[in-house]
Protein backbone atom coordinates (compact mmCIF):
# COMPACT_ATOMS: atom_id res chain seq x y z
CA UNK A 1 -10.92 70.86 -122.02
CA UNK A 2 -14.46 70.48 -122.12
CA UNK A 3 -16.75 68.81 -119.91
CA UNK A 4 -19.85 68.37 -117.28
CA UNK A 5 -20.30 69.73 -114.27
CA UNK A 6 -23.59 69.19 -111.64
CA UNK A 7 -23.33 72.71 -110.76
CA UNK A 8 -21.26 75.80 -112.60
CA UNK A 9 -21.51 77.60 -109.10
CA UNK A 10 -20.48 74.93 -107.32
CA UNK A 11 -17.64 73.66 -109.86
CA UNK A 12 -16.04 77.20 -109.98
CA UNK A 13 -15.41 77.47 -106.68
CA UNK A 14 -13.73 74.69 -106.32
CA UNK A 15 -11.91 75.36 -109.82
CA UNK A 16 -10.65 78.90 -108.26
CA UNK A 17 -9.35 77.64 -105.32
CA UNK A 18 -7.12 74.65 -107.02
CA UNK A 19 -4.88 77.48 -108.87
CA UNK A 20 -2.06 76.52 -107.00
CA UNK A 21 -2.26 73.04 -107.97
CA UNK A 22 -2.14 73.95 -111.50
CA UNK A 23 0.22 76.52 -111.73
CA UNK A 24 2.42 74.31 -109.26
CA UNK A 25 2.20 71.38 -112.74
CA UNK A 26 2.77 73.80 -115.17
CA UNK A 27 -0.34 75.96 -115.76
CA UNK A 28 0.35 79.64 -116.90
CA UNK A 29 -3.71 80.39 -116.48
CA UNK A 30 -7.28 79.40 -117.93
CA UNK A 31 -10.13 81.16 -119.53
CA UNK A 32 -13.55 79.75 -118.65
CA UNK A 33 -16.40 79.62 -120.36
CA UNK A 34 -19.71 77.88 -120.23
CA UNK A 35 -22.57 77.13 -122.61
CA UNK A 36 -25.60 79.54 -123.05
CA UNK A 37 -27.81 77.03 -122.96
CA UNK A 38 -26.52 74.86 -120.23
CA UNK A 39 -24.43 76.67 -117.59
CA UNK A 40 -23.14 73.38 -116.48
CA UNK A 41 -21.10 72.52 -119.94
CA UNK A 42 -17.74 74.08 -119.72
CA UNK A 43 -14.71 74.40 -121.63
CA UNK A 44 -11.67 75.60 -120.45
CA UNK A 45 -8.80 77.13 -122.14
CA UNK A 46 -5.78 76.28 -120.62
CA UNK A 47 -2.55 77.68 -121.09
CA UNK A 48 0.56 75.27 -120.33
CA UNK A 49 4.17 75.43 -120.32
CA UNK A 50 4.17 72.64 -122.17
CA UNK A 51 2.03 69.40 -123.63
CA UNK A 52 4.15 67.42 -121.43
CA UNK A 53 3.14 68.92 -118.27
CA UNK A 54 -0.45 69.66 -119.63
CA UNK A 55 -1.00 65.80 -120.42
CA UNK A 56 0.89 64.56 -117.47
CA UNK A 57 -1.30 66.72 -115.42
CA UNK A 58 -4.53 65.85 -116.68
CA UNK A 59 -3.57 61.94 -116.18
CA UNK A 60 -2.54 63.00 -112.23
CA UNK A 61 -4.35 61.63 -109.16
CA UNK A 62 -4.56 65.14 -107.93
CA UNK A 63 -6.32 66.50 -110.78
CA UNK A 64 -8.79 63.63 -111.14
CA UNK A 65 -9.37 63.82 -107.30
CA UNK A 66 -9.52 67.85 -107.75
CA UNK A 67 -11.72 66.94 -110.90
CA UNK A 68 -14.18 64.70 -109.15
CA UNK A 69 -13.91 67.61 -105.63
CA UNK A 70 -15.56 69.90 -108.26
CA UNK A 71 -18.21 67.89 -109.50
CA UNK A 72 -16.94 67.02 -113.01
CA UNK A 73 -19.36 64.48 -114.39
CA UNK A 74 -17.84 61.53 -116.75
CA UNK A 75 -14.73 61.93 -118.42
CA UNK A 76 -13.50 65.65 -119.77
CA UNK A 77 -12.11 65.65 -123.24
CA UNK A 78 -8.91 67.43 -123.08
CA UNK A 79 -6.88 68.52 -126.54
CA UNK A 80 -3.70 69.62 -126.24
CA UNK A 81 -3.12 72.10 -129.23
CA UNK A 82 -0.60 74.77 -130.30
CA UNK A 83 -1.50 78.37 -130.93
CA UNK A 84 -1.86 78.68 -134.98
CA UNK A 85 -1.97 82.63 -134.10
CA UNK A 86 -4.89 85.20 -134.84
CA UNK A 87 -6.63 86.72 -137.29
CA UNK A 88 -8.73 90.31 -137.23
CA UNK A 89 -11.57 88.44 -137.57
């Protein structure tokens, strides 16, 4: 998922303490990270049990309510992907 936030600081909290909510739809955990140049662009990796769950929850009232909690400006572009695997580099 990737997205706008007012403020990263702000937004994380919020984010952090709303782990319940996502592991409670499905979420297995997240890796954060935010743009160099603008702290407030994020993208989130998220890790799902499934794209069910993962597109159900995105579409929930609680995470658009958790969403807006945080500070999330607009509409976040989610893609729900499989893991293609890794490569050395």
């Amino acid at each position: 998922s990737r997205f706008k936030v007012r403020d990263y600081d702000a937004w994380r909290e919020v984010f952090v303490s709303k782990a319940d909510l996502r592991k409670e739809n499905g979420c297995n955990g997240t890796h954060i990270f935010f743009n160099v140049e603008d702290k407030n662009e994020v993208t989130i990796n998220f890790q799902w049990e499934s794209a069910e769950q993962a597109l159900a929850f995105f579409e929930s009232d609680a995470a658009r309510a958790a969403m807006q909690e945080a500070g999330v400006i607009g509409r976040p572009d989610h893609w729900i992907v499989e893991d293609g695997g890794r490569t050395a580099n």
